[in-house]
C-alpha atoms as a PDB file:
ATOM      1  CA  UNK A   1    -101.865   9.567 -50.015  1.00  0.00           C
ATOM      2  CA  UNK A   2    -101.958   7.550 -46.754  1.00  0.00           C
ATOM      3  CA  UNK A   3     -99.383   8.236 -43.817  1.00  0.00           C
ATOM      4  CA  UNK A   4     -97.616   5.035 -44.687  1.00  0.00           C
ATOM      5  CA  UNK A   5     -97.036   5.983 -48.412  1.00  0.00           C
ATOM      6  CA  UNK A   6     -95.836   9.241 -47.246  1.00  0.00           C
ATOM      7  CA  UNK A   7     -93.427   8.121 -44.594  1.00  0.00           C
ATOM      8  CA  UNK A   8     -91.390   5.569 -46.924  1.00  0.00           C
ATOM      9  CA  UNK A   9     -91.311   8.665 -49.528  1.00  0.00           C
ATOM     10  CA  UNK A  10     -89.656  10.694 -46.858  1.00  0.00           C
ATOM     11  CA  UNK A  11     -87.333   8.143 -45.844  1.00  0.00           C
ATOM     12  CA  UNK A  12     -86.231   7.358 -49.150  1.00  0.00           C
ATOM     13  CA  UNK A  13     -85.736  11.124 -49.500  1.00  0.00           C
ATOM     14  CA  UNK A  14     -83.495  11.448 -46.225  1.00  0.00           C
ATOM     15  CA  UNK A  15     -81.373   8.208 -47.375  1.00  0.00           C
ATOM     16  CA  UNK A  16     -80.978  10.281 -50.682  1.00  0.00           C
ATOM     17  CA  UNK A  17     -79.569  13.414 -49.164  1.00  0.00           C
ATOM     18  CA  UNK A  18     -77.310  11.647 -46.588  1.00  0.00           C
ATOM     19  CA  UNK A  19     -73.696  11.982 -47.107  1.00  0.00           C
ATOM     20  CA  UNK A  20     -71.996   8.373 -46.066  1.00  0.00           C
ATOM     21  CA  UNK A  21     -68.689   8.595 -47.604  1.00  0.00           C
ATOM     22  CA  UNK A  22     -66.942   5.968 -45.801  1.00  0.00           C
ATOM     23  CA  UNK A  23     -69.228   3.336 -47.194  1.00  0.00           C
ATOM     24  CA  UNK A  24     -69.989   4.652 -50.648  1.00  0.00           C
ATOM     25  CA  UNK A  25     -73.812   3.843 -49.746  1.00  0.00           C
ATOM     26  CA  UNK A  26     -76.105   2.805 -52.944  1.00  0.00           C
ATOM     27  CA  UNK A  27     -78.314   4.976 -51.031  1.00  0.00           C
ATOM     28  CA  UNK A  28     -76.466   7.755 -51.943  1.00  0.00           C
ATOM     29  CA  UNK A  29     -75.526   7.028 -56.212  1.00  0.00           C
ATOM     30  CA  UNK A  30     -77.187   3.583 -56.893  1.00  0.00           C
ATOM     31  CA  UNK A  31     -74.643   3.039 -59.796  1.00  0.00           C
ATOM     32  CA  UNK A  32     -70.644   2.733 -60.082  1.00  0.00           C
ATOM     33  CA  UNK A  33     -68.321   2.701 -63.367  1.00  0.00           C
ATOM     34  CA  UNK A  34     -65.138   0.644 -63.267  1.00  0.00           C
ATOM     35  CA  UNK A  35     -62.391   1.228 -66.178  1.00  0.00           C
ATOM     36  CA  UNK A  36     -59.758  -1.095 -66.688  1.00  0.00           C
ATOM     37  CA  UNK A  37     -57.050  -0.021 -68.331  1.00  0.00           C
ATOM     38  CA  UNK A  38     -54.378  -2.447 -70.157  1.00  0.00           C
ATOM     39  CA  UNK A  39     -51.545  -1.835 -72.190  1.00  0.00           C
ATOM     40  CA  UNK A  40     -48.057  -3.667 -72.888  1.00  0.00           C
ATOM     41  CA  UNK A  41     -44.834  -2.152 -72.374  1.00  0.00           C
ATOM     42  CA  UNK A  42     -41.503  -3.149 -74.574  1.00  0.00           C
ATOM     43  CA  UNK A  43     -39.352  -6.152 -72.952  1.00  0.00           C
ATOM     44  CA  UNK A  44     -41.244  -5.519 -69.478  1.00  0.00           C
ATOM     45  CA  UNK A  45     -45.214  -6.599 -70.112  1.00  0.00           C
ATOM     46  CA  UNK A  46     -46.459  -8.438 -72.944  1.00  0.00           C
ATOM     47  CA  UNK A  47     -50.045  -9.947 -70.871  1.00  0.00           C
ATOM     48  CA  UNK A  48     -52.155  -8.870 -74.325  1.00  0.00           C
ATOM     49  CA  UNK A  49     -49.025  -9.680 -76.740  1.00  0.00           C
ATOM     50  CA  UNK A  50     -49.054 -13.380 -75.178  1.00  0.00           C
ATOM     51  CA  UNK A  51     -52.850 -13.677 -73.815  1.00  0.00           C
ATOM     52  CA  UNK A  52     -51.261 -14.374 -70.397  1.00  0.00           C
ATOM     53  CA  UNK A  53     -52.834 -13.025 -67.117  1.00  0.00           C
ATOM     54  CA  UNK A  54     -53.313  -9.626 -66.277  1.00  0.00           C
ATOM     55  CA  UNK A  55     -53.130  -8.235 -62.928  1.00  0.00           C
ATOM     56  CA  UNK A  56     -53.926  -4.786 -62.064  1.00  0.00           C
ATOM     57  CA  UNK A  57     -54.459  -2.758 -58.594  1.00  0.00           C
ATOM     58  CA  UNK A  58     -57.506  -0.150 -58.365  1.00  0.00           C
ATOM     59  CA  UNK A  59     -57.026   3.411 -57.552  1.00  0.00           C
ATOM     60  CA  UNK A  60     -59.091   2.803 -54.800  1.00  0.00           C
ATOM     61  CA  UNK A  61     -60.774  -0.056 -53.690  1.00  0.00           C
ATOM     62  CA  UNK A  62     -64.329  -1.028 -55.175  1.00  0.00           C
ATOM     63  CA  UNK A  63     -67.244  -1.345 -52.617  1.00  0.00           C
ATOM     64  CA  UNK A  64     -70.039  -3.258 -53.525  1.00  0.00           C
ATOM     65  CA  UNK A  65     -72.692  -2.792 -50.711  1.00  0.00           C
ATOM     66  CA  UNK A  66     -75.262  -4.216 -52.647  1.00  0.00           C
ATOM     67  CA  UNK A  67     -76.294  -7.137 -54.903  1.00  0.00           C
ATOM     68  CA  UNK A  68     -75.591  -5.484 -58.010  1.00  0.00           C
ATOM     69  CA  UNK A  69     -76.071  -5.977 -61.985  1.00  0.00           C
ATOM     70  CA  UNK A  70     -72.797  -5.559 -64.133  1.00  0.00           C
ATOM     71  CA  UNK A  71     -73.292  -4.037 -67.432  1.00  0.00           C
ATOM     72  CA  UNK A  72     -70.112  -3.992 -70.137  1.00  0.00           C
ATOM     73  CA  UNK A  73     -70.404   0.109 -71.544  1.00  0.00           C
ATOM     74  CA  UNK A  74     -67.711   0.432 -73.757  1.00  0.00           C
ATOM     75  CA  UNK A  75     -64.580  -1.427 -75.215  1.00  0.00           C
ATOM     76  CA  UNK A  76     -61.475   0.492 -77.201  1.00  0.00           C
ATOM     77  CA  UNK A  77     -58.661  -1.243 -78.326  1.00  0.00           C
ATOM     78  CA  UNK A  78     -55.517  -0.129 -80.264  1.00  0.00           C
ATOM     79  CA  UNK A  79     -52.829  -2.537 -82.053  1.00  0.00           C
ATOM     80  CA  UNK A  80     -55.162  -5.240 -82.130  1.00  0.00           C
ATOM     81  CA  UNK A  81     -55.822  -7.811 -84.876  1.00  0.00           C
ATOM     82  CA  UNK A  82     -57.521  -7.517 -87.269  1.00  0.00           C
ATOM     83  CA  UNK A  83     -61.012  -9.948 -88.108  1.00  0.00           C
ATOM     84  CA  UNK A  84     -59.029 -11.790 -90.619  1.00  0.00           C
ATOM     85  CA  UNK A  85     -59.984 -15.654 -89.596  1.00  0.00           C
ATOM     86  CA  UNK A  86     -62.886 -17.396 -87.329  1.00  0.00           C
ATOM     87  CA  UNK A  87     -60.491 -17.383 -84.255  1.00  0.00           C
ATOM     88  CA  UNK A  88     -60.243 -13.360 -84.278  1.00  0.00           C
ATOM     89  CA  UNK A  89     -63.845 -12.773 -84.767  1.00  0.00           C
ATOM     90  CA  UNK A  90     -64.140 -11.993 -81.446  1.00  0.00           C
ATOM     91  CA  UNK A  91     -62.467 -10.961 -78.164  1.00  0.00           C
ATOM     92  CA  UNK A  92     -62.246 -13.375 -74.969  1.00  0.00           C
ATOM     93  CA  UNK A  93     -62.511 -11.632 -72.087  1.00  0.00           C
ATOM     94  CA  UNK A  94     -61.859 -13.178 -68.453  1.00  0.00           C
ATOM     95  CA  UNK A  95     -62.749 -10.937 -65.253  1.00  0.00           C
ATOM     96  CA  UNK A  96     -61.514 -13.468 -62.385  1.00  0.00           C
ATOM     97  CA  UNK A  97     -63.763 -10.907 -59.977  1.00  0.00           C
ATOM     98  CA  UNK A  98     -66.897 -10.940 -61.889  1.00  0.00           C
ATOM     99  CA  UNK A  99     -68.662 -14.153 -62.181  1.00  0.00           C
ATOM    100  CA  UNK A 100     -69.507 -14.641 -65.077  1.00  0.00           C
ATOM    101  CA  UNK A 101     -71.910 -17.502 -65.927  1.00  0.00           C
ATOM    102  CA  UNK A 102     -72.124 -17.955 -69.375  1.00  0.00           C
ATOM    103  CA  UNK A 103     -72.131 -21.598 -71.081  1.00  0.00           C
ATOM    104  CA  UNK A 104     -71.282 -22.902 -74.875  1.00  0.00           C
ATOM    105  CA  UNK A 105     -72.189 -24.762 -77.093  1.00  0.00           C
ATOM    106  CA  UNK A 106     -70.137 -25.442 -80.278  1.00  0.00           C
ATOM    107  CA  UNK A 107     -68.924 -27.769 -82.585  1.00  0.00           C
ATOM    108  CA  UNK A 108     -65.949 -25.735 -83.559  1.00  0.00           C
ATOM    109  CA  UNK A 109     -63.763 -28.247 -81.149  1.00  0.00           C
ATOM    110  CA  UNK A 110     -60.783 -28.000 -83.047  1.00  0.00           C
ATOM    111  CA  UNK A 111     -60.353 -24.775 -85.134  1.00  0.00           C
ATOM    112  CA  UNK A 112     -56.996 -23.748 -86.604  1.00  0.00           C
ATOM    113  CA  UNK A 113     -54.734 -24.705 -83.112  1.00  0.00           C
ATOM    114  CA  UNK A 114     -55.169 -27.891 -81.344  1.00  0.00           C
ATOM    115  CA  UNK A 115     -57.082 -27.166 -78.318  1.00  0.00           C
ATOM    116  CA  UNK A 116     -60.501 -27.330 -77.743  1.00  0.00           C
ATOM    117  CA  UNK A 117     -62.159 -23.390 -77.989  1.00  0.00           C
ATOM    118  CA  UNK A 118     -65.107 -23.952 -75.955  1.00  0.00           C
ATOM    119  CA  UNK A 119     -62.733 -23.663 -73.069  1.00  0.00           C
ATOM    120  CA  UNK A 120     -62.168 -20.260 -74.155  1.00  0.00           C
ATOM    121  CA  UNK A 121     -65.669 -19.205 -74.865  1.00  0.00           C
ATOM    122  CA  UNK A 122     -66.948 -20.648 -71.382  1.00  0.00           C
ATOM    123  CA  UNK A 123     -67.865 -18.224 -68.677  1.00  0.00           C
ATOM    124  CA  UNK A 124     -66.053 -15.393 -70.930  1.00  0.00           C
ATOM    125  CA  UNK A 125     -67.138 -12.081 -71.882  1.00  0.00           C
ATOM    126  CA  UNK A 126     -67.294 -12.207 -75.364  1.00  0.00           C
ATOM    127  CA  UNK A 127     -67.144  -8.779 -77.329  1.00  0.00           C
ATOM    128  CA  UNK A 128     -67.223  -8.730 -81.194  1.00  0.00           C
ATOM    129  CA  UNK A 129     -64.301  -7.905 -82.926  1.00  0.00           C
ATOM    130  CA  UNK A 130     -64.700  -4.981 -85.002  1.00  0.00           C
ATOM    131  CA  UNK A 131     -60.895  -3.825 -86.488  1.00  0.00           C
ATOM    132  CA  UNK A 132     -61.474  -3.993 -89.915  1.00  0.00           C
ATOM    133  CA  UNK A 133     -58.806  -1.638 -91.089  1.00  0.00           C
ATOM    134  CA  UNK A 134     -54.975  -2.805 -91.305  1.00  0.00           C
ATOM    135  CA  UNK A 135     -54.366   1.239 -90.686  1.00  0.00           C
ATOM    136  CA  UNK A 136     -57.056   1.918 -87.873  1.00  0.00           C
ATOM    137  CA  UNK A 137     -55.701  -1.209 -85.666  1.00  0.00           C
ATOM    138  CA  UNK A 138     -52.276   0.004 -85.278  1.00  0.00           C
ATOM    139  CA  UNK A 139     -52.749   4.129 -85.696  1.00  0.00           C
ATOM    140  CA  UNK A 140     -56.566   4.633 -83.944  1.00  0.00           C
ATOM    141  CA  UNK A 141     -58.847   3.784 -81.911  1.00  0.00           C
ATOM    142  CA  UNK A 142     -61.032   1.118 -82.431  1.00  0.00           C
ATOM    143  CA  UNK A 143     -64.762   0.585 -81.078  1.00  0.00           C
ATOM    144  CA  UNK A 144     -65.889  -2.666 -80.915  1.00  0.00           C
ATOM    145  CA  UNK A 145     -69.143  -2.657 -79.086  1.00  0.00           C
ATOM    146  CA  UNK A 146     -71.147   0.675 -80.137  1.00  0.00           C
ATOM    147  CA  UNK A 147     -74.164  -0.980 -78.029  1.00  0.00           C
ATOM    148  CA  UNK A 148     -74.653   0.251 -74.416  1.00  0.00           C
ATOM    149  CA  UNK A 149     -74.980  -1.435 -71.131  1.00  0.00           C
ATOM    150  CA  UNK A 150     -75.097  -5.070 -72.329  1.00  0.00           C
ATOM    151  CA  UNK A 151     -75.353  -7.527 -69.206  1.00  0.00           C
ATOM    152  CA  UNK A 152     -72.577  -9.107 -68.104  1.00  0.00           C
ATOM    153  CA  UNK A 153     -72.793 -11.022 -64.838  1.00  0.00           C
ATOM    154  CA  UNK A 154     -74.059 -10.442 -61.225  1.00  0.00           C
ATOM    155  CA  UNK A 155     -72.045  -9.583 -58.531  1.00  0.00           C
ATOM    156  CA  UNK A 156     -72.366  -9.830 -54.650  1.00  0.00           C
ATOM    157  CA  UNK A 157     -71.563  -7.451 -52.220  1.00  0.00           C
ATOM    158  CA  UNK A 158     -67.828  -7.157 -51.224  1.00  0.00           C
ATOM    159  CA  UNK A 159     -64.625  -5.110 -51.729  1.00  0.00           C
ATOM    160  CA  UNK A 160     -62.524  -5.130 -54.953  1.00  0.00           C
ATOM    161  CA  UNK A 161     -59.056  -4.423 -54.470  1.00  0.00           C
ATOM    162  CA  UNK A 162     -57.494  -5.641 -57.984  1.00  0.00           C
ATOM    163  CA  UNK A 163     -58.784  -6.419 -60.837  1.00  0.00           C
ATOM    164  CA  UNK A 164     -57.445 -10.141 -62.626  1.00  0.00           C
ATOM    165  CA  UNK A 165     -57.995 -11.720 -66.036  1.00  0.00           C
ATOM    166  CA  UNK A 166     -57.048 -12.322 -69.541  1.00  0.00           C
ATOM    167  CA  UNK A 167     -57.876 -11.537 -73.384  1.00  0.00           C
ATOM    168  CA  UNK A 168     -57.189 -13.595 -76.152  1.00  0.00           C
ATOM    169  CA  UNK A 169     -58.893 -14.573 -79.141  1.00  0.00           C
ATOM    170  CA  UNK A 170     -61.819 -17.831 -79.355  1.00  0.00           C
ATOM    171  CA  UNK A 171     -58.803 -20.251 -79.731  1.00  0.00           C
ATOM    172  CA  UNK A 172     -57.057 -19.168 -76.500  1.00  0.00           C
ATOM    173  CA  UNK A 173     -54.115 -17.429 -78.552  1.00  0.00           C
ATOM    174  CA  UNK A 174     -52.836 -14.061 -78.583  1.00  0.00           C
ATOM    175  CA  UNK A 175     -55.270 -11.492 -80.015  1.00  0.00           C
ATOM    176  CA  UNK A 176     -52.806  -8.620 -80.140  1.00  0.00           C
ATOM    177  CA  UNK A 177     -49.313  -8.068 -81.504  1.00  0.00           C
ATOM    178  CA  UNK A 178     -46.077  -8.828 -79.225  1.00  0.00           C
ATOM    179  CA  UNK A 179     -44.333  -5.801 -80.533  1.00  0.00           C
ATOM    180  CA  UNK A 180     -44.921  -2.185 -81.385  1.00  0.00           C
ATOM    181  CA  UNK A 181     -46.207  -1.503 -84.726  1.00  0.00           C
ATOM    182  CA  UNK A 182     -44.990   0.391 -88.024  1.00  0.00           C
ATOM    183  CA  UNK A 183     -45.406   1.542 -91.056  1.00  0.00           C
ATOM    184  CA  UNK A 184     -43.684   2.119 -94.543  1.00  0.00           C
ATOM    185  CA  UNK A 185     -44.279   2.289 -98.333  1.00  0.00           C
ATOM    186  CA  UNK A 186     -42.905  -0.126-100.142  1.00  0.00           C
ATOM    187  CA  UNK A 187     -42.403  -0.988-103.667  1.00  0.00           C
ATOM    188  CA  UNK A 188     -45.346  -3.355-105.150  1.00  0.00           C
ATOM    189  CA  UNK A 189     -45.054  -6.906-103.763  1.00  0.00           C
ATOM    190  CA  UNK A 190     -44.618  -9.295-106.629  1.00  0.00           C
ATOM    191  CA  UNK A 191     -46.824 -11.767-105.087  1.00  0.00           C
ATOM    192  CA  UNK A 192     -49.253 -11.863-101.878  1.00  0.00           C
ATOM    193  CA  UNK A 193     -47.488 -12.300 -98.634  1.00  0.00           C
ATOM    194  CA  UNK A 194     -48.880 -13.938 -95.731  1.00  0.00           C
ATOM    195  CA  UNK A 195     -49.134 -12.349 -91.985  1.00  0.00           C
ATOM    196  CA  UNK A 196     -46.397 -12.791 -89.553  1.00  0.00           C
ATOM    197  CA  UNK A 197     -43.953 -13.459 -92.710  1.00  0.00           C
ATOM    198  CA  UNK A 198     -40.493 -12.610 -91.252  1.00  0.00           C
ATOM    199  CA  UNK A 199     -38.030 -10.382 -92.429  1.00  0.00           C
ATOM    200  CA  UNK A 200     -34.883  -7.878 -92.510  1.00  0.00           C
ATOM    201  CA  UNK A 201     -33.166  -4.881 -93.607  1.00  0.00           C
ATOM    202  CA  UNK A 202     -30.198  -4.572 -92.582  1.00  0.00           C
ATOM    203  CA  UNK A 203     -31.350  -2.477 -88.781  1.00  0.00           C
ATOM    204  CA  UNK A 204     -29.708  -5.999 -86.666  1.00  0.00           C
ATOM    205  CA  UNK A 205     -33.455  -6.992 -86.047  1.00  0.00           C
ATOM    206  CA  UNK A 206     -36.042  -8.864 -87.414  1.00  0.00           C
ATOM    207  CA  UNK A 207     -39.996  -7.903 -88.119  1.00  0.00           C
ATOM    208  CA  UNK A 208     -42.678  -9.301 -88.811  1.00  0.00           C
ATOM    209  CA  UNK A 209     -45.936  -8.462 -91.330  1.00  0.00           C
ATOM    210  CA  UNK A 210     -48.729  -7.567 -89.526  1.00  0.00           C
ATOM    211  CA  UNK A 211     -51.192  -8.197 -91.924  1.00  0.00           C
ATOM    212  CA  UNK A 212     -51.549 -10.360 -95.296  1.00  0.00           C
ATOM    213  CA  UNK A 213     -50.730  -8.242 -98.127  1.00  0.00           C
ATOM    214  CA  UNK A 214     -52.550  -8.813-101.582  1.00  0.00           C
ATOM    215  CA  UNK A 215     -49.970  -8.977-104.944  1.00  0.00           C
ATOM    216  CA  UNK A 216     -48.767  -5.722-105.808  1.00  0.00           C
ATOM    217  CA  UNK A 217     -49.446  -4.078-102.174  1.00  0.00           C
ATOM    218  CA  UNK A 218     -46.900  -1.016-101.301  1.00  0.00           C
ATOM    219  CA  UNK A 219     -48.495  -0.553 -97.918  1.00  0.00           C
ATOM    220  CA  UNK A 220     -46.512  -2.735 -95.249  1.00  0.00           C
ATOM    221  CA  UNK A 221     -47.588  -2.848 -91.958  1.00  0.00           C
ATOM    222  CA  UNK A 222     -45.138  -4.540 -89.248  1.00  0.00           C
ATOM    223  CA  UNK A 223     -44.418  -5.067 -85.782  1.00  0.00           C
ATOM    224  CA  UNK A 224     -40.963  -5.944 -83.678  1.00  0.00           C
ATOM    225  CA  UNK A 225     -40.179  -9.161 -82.437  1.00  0.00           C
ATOM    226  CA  UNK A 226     -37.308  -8.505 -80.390  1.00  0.00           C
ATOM    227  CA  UNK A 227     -38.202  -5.496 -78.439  1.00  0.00           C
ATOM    228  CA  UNK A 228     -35.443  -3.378 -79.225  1.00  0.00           C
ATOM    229  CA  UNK A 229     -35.266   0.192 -79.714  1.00  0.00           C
ATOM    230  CA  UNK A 230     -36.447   1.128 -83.315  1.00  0.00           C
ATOM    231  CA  UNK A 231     -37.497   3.984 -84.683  1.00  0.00           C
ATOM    232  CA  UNK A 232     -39.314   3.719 -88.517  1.00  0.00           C
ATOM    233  CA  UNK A 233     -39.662   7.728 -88.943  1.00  0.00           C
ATOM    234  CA  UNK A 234     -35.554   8.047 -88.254  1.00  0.00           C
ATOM    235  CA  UNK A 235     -34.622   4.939 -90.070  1.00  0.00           C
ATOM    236  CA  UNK A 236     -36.293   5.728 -93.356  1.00  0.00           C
ATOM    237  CA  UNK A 237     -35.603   9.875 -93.403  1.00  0.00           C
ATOM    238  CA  UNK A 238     -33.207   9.187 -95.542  1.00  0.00           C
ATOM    239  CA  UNK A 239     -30.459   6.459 -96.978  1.00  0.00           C
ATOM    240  CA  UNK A 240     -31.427   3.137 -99.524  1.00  0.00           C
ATOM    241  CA  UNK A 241     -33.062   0.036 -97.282  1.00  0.00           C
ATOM    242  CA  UNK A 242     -33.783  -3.167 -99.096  1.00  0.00           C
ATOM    243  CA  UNK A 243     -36.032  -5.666 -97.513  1.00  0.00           C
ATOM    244  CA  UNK A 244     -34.515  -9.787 -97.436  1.00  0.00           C
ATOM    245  CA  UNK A 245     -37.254 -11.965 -96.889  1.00  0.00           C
ATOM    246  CA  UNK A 246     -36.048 -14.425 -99.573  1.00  0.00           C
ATOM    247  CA  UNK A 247     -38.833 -16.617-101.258  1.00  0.00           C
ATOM    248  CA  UNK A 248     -41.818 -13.937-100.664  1.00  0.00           C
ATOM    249  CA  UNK A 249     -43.389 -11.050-102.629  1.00  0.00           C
ATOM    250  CA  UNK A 250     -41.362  -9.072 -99.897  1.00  0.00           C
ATOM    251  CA  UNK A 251     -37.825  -9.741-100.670  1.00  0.00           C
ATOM    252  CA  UNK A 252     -35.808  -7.528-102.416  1.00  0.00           C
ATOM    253  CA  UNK A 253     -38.653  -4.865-102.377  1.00  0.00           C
ATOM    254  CA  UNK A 254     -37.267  -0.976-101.608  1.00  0.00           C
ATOM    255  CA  UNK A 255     -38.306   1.042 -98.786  1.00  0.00           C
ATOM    256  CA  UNK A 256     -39.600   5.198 -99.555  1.00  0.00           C
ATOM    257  CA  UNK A 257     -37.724   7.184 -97.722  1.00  0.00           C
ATOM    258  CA  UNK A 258     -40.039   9.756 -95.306  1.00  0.00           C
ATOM    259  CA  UNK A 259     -43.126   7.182 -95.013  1.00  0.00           C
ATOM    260  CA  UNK A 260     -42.063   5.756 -91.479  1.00  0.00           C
ATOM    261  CA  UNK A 261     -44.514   5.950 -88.952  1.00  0.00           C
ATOM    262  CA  UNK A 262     -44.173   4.747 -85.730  1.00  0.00           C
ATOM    263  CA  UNK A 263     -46.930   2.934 -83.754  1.00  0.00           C
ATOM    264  CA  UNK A 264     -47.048   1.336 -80.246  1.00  0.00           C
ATOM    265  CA  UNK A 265     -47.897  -1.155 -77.920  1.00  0.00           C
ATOM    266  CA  UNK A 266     -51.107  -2.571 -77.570  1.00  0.00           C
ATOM    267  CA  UNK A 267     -53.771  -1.613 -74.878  1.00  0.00           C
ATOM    268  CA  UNK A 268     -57.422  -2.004 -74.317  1.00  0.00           C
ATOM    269  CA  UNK A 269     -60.043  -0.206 -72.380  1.00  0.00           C
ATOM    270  CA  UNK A 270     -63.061  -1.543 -70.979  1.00  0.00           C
ATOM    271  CA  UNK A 271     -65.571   0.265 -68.915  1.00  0.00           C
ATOM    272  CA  UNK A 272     -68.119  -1.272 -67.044  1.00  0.00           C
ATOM    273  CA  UNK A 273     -71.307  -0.105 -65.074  1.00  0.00           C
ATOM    274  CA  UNK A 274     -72.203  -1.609 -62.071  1.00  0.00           C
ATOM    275  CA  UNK A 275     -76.158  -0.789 -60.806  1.00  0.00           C
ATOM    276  CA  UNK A 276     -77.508  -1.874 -57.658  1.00  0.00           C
ATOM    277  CA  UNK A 277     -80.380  -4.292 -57.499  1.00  0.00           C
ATOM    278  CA  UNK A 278     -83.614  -2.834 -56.008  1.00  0.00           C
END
């Protein structure tokens, strides 16, 4: 080994073992991870129940000393929709900080709504949508990108204070529920019933179906529109409840008494790793 070969290997050994704390050095741990938490709260937030803009402060501010590589890990959702249509195939995903520089080409111009998606799809993170299950997208956790460290964007040095953006699905609308979500046994529907078909039972408020329920379904999954206080496991302990939704499968269908279940509002969790360049 020749003195120059040996004198960068000791260098990069000293730069290793120096503690620079008030810079958070690369030198020092050549990789970060950045979580970003979102959730809705009843009557106060709705940013994922309307796909409007998020805005969240860091713990501490992000330090990028370095240009760096940013790498999506991980992505958990709960009370999201379910991949029932073309539009919810996928999740939409807007980081204002990163720069993300990815283009589109489509010729689905004008899906279901009346604006043009490739707006939504350009310089997006998109992140496949993987809620299958009526139960598991208002009750669990859902994973919807097993695969690690898929590339995202670069970024260039600087300091990261908050984190901005916005999820929705490829059409630009809401890809989660405005509204906490339930669940009750029913008596069979006597025909299928769309999603979002509105109705009541006599609790002053009005819900919603979260999901489209086949002929002869007794498993109805719903979600609040109005933000109030309800409770499914109280309501249906005990007492008769009779659902109105007149000309559906719903109306007039009888609720089981002890198969309430309350859910919540929706969140997501996405955690990214950011790796210095060499």
């Amino acid at each position: 080994m020749d003195f120059g070969q040996q004198r960068l290997i000791q260098q990069q050994n000293a730069r290793n073992m120096m503690y620079q704390n008030s810079g958070y050095q690369f030198e020092r741990r050549d990789k970060k991870t950045l979580i970003i938490d979102v959730s809705d709260k009843v009557g106060s937030i709705t940013h994922l129940g309307n796909a409007s803009e998020f805005s969240i402060p860091l713990f501490e501010p992000l330090i990028i000393d370095k240009l760096s590589d940013v790498y999506l890990d991980s992505f958990l959702t709960h009370n999201s929709h379910v991949c029932d249509t073309g539009d919810k195939m996928a999740f939409s995903l807007k980081i204002n900080e990163f720069n993300v520089n990815s283009n589109v080409a489509s010729l689905d111009s004008t899906p279901t709504h009346t604006v043009d998606s490739k707006q939504h799809i350009y310089n997006s993170i998109l992140i496949p949508n993987e809620n299958n299950d009526a139960a598991g997208s208002a009750f669990s956790c859902v994973i919807h990108k097993g695969k690690k460290m898929n590339y995202v964007c670069s970024i260039n040095p600087g300091k990261i204070s908050i984190i901005t953006g916005k999820i929705s699905d490829l059409a630009g609308q809401p890809i989660y529920y405005n509204g906490r979500a339930f669940y009750v046994r029913i008596s069979a529907t006597s025909a299928s019933v769309p999603a979002n078909t509105s109705f009541t039972f006599g609790v002053g408020e009005t819900f919603r179906t979260s999901f489209y329920m086949e002929n002869g379904a007794t498993d109805l999954y719903f979600y609040e529109t109005s933000g109030a206080s309800f409770n499914a496991e109280t309501t249906f302990s005990s007492g008769s409840h009779t659902i109105t939704a007149a000309g559906t499968g719903l109306n007039a269908k009888t609720i089981q008494n002890g198969t309430g279940r309350n859910g919540d509002e929706g969140r997501f969790i996405a955690e990214f790793v950011i790796v210095a360049r060499e």
